[in-house]
C-alpha atoms as a PDB file:
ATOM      1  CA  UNK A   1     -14.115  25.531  55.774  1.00  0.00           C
ATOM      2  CA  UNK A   2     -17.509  23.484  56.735  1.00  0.00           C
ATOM      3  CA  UNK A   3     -18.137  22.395  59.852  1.00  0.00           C
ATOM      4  CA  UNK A   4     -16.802  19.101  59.365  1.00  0.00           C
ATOM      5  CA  UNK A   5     -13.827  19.208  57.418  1.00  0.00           C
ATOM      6  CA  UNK A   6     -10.281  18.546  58.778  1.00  0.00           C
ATOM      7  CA  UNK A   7      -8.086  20.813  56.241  1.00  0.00           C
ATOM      8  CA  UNK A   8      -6.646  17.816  54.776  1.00  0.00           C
ATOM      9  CA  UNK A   9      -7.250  17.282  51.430  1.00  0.00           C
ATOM     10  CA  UNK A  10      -4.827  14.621  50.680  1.00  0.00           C
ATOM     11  CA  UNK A  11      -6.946  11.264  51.548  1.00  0.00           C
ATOM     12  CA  UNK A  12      -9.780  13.500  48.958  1.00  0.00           C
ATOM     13  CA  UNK A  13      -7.477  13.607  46.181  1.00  0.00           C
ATOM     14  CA  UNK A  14      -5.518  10.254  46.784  1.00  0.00           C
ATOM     15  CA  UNK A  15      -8.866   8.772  46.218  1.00  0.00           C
ATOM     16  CA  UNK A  16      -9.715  11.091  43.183  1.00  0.00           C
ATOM     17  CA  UNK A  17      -6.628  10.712  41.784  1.00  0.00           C
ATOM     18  CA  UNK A  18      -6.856   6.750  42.443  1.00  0.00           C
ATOM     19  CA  UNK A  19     -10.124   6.926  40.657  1.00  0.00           C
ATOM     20  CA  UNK A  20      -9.262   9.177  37.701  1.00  0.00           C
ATOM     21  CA  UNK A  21      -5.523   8.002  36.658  1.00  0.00           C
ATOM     22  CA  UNK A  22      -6.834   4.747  35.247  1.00  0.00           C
ATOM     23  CA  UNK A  23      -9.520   5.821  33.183  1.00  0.00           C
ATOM     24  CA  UNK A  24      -7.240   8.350  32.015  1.00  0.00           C
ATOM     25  CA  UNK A  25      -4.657   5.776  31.116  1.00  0.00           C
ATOM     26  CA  UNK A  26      -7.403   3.310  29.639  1.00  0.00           C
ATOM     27  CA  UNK A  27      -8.721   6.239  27.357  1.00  0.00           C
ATOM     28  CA  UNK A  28      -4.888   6.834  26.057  1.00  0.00           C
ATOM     29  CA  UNK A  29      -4.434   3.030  24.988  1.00  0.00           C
ATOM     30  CA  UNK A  30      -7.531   2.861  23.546  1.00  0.00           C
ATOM     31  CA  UNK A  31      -7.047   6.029  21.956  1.00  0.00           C
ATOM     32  CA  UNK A  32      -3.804   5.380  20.419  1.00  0.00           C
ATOM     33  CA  UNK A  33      -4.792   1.902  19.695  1.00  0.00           C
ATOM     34  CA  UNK A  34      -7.715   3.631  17.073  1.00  0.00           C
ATOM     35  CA  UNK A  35      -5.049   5.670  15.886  1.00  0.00           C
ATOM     36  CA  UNK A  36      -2.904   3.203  15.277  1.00  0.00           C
ATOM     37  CA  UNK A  37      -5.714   1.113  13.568  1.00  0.00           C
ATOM     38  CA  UNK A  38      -7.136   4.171  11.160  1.00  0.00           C
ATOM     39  CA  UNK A  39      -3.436   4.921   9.975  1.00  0.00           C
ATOM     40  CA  UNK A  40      -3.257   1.129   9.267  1.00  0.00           C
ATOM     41  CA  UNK A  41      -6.532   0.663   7.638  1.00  0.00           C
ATOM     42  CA  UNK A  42      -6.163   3.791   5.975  1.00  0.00           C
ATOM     43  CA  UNK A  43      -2.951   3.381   4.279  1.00  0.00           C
ATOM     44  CA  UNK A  44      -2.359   2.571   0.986  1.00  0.00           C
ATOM     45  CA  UNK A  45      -3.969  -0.453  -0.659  1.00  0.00           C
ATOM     46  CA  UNK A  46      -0.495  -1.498  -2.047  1.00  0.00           C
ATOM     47  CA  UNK A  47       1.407  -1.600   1.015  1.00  0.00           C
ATOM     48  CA  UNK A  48       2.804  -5.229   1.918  1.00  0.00           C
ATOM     49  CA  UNK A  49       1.001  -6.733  -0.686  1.00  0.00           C
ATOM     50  CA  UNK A  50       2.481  -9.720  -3.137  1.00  0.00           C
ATOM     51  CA  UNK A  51       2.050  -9.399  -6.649  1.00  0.00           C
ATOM     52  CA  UNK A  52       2.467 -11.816  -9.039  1.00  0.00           C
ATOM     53  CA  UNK A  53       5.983 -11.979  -9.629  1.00  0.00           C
ATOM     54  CA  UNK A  54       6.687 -12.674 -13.333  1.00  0.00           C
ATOM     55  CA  UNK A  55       5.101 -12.415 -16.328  1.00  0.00           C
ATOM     56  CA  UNK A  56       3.913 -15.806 -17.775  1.00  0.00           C
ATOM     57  CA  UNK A  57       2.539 -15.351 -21.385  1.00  0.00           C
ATOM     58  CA  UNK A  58      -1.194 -16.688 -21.181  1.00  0.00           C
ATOM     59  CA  UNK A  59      -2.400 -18.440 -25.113  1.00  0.00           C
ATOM     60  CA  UNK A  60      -4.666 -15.407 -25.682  1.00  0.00           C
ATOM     61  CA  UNK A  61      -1.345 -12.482 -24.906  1.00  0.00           C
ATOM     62  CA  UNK A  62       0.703 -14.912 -27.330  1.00  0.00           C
ATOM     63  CA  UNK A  63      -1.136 -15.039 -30.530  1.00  0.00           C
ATOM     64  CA  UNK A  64      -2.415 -11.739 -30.100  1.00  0.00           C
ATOM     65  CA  UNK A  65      -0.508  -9.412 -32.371  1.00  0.00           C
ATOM     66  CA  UNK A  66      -1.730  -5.911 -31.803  1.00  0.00           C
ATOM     67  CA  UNK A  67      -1.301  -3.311 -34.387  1.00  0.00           C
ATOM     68  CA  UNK A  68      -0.291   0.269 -33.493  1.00  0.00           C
ATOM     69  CA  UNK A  69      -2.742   2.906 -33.586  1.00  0.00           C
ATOM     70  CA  UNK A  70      -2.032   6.539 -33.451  1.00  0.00           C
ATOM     71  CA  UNK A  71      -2.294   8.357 -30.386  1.00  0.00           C
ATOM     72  CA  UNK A  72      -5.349  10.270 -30.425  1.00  0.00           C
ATOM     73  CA  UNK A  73      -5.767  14.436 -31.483  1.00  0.00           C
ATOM     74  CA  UNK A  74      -6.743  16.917 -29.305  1.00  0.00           C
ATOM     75  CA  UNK A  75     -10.252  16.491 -30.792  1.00  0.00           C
ATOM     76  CA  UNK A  76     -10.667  13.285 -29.034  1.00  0.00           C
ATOM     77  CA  UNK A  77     -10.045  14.355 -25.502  1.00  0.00           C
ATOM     78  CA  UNK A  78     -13.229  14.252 -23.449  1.00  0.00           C
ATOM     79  CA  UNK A  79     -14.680  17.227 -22.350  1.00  0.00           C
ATOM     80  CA  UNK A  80     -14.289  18.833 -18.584  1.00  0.00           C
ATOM     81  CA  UNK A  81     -17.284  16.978 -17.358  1.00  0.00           C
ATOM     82  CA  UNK A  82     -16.421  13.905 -14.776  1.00  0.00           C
ATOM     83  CA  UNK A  83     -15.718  10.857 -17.716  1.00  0.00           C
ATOM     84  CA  UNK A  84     -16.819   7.399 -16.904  1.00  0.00           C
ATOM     85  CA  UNK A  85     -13.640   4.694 -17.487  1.00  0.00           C
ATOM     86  CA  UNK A  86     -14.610   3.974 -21.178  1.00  0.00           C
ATOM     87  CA  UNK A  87     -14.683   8.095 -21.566  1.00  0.00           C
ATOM     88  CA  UNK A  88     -11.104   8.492 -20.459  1.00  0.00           C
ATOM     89  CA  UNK A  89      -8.401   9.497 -22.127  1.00  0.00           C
ATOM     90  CA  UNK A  90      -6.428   6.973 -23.562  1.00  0.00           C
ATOM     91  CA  UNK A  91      -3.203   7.974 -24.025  1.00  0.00           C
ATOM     92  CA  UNK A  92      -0.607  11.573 -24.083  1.00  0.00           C
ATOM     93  CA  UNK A  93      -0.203  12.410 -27.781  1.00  0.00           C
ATOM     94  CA  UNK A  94       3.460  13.509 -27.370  1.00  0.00           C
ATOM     95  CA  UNK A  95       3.826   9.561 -25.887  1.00  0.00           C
ATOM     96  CA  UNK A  96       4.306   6.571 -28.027  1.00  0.00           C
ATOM     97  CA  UNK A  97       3.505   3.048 -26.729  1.00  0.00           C
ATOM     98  CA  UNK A  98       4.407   1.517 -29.727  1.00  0.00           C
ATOM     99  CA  UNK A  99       6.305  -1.750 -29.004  1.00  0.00           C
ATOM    100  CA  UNK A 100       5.927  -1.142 -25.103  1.00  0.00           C
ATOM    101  CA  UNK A 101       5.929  -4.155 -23.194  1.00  0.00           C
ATOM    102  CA  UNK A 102       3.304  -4.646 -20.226  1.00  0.00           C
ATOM    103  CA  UNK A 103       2.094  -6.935 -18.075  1.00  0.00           C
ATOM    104  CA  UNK A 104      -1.622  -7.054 -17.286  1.00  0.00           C
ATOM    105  CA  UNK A 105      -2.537  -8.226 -13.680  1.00  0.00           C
ATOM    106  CA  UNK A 106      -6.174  -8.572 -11.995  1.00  0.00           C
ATOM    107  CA  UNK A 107      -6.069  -6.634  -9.094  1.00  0.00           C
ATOM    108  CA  UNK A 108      -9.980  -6.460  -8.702  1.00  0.00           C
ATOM    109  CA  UNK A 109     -10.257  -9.312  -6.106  1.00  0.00           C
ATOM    110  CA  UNK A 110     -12.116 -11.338  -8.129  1.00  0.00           C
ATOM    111  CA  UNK A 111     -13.788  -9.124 -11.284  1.00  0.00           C
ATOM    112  CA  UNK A 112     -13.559 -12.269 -14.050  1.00  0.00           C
ATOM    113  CA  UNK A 113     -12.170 -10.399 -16.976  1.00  0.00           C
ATOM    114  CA  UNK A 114     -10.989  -7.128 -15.573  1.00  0.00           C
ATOM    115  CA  UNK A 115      -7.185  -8.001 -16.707  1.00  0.00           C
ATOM    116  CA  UNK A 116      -8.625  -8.808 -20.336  1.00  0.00           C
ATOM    117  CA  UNK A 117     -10.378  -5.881 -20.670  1.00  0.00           C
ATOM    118  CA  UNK A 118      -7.368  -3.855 -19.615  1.00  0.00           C
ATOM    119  CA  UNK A 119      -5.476  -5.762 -22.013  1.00  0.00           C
ATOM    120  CA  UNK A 120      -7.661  -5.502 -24.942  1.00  0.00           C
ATOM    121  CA  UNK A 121      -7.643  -1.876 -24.184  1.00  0.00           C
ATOM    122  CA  UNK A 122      -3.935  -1.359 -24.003  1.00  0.00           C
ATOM    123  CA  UNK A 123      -3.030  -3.062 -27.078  1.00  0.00           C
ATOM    124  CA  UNK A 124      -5.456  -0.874 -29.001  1.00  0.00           C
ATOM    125  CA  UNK A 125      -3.067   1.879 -27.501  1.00  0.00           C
ATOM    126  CA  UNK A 126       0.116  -0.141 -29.448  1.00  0.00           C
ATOM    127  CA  UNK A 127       1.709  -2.039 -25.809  1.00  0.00           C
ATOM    128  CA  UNK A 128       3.175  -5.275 -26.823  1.00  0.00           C
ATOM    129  CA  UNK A 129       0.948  -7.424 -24.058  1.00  0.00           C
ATOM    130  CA  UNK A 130       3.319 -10.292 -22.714  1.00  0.00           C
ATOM    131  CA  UNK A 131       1.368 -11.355 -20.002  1.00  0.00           C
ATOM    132  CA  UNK A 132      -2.761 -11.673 -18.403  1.00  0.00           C
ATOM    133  CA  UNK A 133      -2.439 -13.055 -14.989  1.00  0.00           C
ATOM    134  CA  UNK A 134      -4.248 -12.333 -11.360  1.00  0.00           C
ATOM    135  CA  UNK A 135      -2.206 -10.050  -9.025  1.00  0.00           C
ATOM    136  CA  UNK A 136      -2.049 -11.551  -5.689  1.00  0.00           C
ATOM    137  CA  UNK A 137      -3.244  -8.961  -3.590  1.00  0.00           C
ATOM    138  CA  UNK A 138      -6.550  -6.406  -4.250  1.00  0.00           C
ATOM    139  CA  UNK A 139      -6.179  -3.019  -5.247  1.00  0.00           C
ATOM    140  CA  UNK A 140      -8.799  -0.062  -5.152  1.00  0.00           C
ATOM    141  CA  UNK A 141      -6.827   1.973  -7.844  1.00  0.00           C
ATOM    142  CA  UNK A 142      -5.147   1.081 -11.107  1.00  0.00           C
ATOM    143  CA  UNK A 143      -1.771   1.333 -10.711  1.00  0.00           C
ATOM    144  CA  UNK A 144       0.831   1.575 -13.347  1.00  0.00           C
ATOM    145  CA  UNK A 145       4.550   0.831 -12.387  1.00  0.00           C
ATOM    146  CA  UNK A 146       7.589   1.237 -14.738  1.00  0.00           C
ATOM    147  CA  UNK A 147      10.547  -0.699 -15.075  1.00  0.00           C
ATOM    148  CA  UNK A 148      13.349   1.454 -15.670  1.00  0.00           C
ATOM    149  CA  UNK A 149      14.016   4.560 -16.925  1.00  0.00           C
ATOM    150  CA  UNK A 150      12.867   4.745 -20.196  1.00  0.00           C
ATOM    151  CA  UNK A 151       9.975   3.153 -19.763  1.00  0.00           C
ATOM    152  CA  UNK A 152       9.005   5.762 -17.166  1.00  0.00           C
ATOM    153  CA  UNK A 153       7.599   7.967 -19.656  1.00  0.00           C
ATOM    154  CA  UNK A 154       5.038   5.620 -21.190  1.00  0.00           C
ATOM    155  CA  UNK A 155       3.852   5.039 -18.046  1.00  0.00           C
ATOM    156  CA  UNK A 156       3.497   8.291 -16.606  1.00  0.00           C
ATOM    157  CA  UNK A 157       1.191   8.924 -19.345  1.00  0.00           C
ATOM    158  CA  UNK A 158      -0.722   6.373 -19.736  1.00  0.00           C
ATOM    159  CA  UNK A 159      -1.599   6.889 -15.381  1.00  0.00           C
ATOM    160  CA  UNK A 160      -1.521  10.455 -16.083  1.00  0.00           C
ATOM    161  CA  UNK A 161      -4.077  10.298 -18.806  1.00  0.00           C
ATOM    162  CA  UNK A 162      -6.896   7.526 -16.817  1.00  0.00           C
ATOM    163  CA  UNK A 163      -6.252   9.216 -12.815  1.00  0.00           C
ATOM    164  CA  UNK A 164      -4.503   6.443 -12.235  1.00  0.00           C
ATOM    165  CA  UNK A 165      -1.296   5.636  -9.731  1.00  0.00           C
ATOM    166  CA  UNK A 166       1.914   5.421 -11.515  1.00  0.00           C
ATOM    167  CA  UNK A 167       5.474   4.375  -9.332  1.00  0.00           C
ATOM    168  CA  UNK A 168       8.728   2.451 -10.067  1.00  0.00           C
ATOM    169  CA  UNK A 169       8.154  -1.156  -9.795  1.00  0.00           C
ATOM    170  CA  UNK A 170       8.005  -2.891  -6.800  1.00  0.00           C
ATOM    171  CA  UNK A 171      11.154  -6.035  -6.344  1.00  0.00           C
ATOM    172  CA  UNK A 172       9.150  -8.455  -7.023  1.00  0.00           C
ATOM    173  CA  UNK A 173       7.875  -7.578 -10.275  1.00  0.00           C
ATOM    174  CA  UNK A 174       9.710  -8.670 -13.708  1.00  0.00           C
ATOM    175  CA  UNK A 175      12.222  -6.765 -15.213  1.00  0.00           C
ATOM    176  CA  UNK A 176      11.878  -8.562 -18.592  1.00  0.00           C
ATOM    177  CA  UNK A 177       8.004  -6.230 -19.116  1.00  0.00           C
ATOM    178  CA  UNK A 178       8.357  -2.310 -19.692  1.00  0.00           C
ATOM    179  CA  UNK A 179       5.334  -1.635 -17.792  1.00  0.00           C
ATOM    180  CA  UNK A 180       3.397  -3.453 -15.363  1.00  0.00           C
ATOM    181  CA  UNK A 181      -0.749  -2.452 -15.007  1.00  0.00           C
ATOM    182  CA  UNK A 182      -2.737  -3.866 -11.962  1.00  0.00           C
ATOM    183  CA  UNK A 183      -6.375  -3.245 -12.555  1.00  0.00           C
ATOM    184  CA  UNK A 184      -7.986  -1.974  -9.527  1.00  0.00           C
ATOM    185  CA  UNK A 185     -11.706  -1.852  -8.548  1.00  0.00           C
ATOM    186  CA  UNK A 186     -12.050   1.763 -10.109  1.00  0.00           C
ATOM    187  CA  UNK A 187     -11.126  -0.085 -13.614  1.00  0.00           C
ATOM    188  CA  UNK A 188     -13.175  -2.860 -12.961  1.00  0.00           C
END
């Protein structure tokens, strides 16, 4: 030992340890507190949000009368190269939407005409459109949720086909509509 010390360490690390244990402690809130914050941000888009809860048939979805078309061949499947949204395929051939009712809802956050599109599109595909309306929430993906059971199918493929998210529907969606589409951002 030096010259000058005592061989008592204690009031040393008392004061090291008085200095040290709070920043330790402040690092650990803060710390948790961005972890808590990432995992919060970084969730899903859909958690906790409202959606519109029924379908209410807009002029346009009621006189609209949309003819089948057949699902498309094996010919008209895009290639392996990344598609743009128009590119996409449309719809699994061993699927029929035929008389398939959905509900389109704007999930975009604002996109004027992203729920029309989606319905123009879907129709074209043979879904019996009931409703156009603004979801009331945003959504970064298209998702696609089915009603019950055998509607599951048609919905699973139609997600399946465009990369979109497909789940059961949420309580406070309709169970009068087959399938329910929210157009997200990636749709818009």
């Amino acid at each position: 030992m030096g010259r000058h010390s005592t061989g008592a360490s204690w009031p040393f690390l008392r004061s090291f340890l008085g200095w040290v244990l709070p920043w330790m402690f402040a690092f650990a809130v803060l710390g948790g507190g961005v972890w808590v914050g990432v995992n919060t941000i970084g969730g899903t888009d859909q958690t906790g949000l409202s959606i519109q809860p029924s379908p209410t048939p807009t002029p346009a979805a009621a006189t609209a009368s949309p003819s089948p078309s057949p699902p498309p061949s094996p010919r008209d499947t895009p290639s392996k190269a990344s598609p743009g949204p128009a590119e996409k395929t449309e719809a699994s051939p061993a699927v029929s939407f035929a008389g398939t009712t959905v509900q389109v809802l704007n999930g975009t956050g604002g996109v004027t005409g992203a729920a029309e599109r989606m319905a123009d599109r879907l129709a074209r595909l043979g879904f019996e459109v009931i409703a156009v309306d603004d979801a009331l929430g945003n959504f970064s993906r298209t998702t696609v949720y089915w009603t019950s059971a055998a509607s599951r199918p048609q919905a699973e493929a139609l997600a399946g086909a465009n990369g979109w998210i497909v789940e059961p529907k949420p309580d406070n969606l309709s169970t009068t509509v087959d399938v329910h589409v929210i157009v997200g951002l990636d749709e818009a």
